[in-house]
C-alpha atoms as a PDB file:
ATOM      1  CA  UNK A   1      81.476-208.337  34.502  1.00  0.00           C
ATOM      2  CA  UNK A   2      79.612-209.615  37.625  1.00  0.00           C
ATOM      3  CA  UNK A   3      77.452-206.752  38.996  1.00  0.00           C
ATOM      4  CA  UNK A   4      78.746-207.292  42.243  1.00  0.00           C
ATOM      5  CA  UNK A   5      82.505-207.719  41.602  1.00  0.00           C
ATOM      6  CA  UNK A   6      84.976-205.361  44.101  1.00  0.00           C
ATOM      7  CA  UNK A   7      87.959-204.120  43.224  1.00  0.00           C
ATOM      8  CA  UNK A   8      90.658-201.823  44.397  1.00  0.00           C
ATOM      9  CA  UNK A   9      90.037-198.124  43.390  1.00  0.00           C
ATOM     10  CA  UNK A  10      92.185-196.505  41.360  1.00  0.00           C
ATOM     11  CA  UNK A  11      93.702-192.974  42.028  1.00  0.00           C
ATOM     12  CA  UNK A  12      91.572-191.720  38.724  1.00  0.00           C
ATOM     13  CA  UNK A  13      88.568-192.918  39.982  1.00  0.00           C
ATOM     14  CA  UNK A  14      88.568-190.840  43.575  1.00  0.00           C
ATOM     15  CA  UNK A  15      86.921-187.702  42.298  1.00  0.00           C
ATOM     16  CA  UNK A  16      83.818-189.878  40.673  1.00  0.00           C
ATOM     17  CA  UNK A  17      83.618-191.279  44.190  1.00  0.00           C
ATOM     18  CA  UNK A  18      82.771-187.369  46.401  1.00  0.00           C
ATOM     19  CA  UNK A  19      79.768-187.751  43.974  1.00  0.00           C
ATOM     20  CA  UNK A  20      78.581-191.248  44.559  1.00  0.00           C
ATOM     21  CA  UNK A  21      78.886-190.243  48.638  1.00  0.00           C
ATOM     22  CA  UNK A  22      77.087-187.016  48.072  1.00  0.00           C
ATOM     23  CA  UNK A  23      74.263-188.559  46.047  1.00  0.00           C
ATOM     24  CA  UNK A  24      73.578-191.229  49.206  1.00  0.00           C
ATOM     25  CA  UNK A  25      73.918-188.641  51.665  1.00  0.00           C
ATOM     26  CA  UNK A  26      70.258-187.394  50.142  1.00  0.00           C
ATOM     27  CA  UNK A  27      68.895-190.423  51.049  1.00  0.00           C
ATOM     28  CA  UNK A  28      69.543-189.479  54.705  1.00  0.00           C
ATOM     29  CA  UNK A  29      68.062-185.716  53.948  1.00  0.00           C
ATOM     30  CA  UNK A  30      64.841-187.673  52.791  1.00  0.00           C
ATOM     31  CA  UNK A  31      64.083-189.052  56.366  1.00  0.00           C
ATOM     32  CA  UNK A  32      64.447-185.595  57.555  1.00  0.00           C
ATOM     33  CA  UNK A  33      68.499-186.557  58.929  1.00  0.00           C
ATOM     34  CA  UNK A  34      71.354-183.977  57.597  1.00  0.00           C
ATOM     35  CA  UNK A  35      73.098-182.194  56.443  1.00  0.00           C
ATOM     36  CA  UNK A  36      76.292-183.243  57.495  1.00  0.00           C
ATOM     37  CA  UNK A  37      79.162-181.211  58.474  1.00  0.00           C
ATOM     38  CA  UNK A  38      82.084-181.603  55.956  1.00  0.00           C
ATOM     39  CA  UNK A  39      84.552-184.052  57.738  1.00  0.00           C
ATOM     40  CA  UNK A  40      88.409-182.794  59.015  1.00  0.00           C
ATOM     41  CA  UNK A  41      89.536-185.590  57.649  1.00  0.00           C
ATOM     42  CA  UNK A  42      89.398-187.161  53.980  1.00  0.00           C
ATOM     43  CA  UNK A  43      88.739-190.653  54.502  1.00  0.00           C
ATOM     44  CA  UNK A  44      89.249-191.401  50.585  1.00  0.00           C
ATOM     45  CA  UNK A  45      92.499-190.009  50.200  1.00  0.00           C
ATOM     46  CA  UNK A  46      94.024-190.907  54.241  1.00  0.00           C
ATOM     47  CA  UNK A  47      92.189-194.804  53.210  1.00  0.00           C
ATOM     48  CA  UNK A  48      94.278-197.781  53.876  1.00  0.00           C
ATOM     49  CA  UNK A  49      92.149-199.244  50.861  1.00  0.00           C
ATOM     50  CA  UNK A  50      89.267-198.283  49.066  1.00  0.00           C
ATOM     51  CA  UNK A  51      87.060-200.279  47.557  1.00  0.00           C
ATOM     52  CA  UNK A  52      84.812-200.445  44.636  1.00  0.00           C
ATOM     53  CA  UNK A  53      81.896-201.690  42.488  1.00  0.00           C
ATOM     54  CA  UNK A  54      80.205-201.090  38.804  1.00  0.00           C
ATOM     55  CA  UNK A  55      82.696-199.798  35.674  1.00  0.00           C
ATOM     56  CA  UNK A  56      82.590-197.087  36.688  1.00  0.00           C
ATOM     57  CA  UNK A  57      81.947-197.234  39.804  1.00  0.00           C
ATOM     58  CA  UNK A  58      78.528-197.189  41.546  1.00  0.00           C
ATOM     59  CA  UNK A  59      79.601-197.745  45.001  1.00  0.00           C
ATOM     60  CA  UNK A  60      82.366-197.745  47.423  1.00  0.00           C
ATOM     61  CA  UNK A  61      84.116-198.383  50.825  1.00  0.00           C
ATOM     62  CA  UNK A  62      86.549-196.483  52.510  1.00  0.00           C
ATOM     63  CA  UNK A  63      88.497-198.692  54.846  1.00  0.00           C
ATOM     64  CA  UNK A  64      91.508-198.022  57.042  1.00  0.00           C
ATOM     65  CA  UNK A  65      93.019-199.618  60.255  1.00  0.00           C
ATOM     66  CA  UNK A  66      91.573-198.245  64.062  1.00  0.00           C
ATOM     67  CA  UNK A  67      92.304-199.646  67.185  1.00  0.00           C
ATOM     68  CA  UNK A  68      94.598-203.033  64.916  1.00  0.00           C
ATOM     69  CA  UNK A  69      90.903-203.461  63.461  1.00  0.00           C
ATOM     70  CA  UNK A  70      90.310-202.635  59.719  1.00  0.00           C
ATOM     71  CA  UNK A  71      87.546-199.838  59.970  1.00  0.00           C
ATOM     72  CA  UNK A  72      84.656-198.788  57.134  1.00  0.00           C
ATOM     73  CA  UNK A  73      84.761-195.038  57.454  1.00  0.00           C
ATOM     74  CA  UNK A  74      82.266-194.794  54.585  1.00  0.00           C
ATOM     75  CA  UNK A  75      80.270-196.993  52.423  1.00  0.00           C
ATOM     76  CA  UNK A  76      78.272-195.351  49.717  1.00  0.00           C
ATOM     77  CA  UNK A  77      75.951-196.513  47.004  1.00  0.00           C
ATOM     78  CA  UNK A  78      74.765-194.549  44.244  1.00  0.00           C
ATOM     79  CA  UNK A  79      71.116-194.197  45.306  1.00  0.00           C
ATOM     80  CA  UNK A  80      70.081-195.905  41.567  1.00  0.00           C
ATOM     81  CA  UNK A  81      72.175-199.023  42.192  1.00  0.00           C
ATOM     82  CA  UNK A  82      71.325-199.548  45.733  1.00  0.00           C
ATOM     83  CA  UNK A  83      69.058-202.148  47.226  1.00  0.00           C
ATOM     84  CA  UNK A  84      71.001-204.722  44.520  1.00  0.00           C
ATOM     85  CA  UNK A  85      73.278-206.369  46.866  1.00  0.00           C
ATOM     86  CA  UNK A  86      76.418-204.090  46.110  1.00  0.00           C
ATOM     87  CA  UNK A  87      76.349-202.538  50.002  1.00  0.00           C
ATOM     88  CA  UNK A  88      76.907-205.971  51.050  1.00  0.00           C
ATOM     89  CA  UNK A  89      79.490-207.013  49.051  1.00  0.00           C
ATOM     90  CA  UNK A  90      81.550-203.998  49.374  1.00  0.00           C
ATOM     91  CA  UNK A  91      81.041-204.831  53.289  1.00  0.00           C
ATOM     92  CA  UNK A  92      82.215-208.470  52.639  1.00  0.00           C
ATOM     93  CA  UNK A  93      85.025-207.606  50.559  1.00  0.00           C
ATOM     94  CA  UNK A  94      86.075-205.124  53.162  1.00  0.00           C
ATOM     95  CA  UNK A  95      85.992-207.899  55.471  1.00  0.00           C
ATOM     96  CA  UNK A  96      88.245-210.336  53.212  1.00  0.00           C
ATOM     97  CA  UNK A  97      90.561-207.149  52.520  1.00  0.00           C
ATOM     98  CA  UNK A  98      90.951-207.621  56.514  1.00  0.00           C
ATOM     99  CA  UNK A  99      91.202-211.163  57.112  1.00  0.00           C
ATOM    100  CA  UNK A 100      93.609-211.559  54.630  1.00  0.00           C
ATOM    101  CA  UNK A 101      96.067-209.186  56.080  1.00  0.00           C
ATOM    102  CA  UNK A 102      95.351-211.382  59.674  1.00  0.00           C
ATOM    103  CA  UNK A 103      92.828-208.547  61.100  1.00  0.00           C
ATOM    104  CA  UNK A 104      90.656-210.121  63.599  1.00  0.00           C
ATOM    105  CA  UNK A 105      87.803-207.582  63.079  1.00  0.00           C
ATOM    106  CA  UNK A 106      86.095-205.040  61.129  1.00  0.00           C
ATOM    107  CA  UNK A 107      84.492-201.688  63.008  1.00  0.00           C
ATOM    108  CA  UNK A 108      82.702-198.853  61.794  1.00  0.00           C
ATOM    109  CA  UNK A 109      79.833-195.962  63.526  1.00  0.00           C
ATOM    110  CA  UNK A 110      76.702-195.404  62.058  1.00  0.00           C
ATOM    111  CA  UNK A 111      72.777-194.417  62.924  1.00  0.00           C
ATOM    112  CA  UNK A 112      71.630-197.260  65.209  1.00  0.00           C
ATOM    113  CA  UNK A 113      67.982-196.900  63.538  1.00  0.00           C
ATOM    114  CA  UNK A 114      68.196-195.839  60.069  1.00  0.00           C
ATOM    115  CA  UNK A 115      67.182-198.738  57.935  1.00  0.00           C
ATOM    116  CA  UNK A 116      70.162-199.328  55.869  1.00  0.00           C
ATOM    117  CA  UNK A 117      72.647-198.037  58.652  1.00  0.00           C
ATOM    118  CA  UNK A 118      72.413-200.421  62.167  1.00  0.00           C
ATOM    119  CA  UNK A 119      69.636-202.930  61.115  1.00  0.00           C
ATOM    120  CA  UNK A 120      71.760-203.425  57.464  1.00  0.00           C
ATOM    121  CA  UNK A 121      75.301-204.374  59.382  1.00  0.00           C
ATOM    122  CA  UNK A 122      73.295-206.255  62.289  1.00  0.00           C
ATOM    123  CA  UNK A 123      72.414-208.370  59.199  1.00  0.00           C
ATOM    124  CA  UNK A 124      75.598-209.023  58.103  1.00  0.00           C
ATOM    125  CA  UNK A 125      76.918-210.111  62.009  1.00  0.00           C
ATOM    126  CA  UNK A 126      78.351-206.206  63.349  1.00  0.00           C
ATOM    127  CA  UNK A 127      77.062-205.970  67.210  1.00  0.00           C
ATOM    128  CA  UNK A 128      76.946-202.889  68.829  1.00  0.00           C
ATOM    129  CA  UNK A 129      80.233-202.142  70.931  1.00  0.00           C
ATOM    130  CA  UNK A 130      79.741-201.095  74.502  1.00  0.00           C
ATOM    131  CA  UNK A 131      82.963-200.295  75.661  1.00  0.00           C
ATOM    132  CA  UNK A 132      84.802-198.549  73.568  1.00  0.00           C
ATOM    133  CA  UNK A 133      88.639-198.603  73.042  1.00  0.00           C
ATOM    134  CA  UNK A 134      90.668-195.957  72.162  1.00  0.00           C
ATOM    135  CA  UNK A 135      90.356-195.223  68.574  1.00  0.00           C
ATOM    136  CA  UNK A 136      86.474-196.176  68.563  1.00  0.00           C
ATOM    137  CA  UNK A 137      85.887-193.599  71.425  1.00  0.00           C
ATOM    138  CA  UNK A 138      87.797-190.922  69.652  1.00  0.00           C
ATOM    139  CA  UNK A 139      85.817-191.262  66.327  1.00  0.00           C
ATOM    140  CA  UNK A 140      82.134-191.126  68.468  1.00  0.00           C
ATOM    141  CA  UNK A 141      83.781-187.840  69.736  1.00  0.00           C
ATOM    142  CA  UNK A 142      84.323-186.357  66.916  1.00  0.00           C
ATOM    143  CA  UNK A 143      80.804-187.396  65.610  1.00  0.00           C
ATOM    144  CA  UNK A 144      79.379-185.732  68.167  1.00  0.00           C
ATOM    145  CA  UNK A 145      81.741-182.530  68.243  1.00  0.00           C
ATOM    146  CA  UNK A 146      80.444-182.499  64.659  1.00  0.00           C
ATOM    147  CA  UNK A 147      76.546-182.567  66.170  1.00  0.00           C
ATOM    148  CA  UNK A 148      75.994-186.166  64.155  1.00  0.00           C
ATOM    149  CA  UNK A 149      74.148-187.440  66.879  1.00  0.00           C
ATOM    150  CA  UNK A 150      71.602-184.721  66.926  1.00  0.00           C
ATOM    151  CA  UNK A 151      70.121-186.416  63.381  1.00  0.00           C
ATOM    152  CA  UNK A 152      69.524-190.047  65.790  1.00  0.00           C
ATOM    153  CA  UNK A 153      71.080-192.315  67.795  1.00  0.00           C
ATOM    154  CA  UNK A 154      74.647-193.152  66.718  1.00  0.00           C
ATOM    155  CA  UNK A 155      76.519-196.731  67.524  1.00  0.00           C
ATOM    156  CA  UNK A 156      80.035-198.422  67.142  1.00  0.00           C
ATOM    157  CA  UNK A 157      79.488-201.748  66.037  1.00  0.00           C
ATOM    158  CA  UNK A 158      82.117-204.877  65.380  1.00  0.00           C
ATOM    159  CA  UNK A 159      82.316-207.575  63.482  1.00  0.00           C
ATOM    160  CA  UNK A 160      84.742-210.423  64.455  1.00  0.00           C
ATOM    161  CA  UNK A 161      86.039-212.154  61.974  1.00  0.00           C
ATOM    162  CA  UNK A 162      86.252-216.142  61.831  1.00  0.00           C
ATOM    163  CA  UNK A 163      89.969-217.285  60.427  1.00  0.00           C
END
């Protein structure tokens, strides 16, 4: 199987998945950035899709729909498959998930400074979003209800996708 093959999750596979998030989250506790509050919201069960790589899998991406925009609430790599390639296909496959279904773009909020947060989707064609509509500006609330920001500076960024 191609290392770098996505698929669709399966409902078996969600539990594996807390771990493969939790074990990325210490890369962020390494740069001195965490911990995180837990979240209100389960964005692996209340997903529109999730997405994953490796048997079993290694990584993932939680995806749902904000704003008519499909929307990566989480992308996680297990820390000893990352730097491989797998972040970015999960982020591409997200993006075909969303073309496919005739979404014009792709959002997410991240750290606008950590390495493999803003610079990594800059790289793949996200822009920061200025002004932001109604969903987007909800979500940065809640980050910063949750005190996110206080670990660096935290962005909305968009990708629009070409038909």
């Amino acid at each position: 199987m191609d290392e770098h093959a996505v698929r669709v999750a399966t409902p078996q596979e969600l539990g594996r998945l807390r771990g493969v998030e939790e074990a990325s989250e210490a890369l962020f506790a390494d740069i001195g950035i965490g911990p995180f509050a837990p979240s209100d919201e389960d964005h692996l069960l209340g997903a529109t899709v999730v997405l994953v790589t490796g048997e079993p899998p290694v990584g993932f991406a939680s995806v749902g729909i904000v704003d008519g925009a499909a929307h990566i609430w989480q992308l996680s790599v297990l820390p000893a498959s990352g730097r491989h390639g797998r972040g970015t296909a999960l982020v591409e496959a997200a993006c075909g998930w969303a073309r496919r279904r005739g979404l014009r773009s792709v959002t997410l909020t991240t750290f606008r400074d950590v390495a493999w947060n803003g610079p990594f989707y800059a790289r793949l064609g996200f822009e920061v979003v200025d002004e932001l509509p109604p969903g987007l500006a909800a979500i940065r609330r809640d980050e910063q209800v949750k005190g996110d920001d206080a670990f660096g500076a935290r962005v909305a960024m968009r990708r629009i996708l070409v038909p």
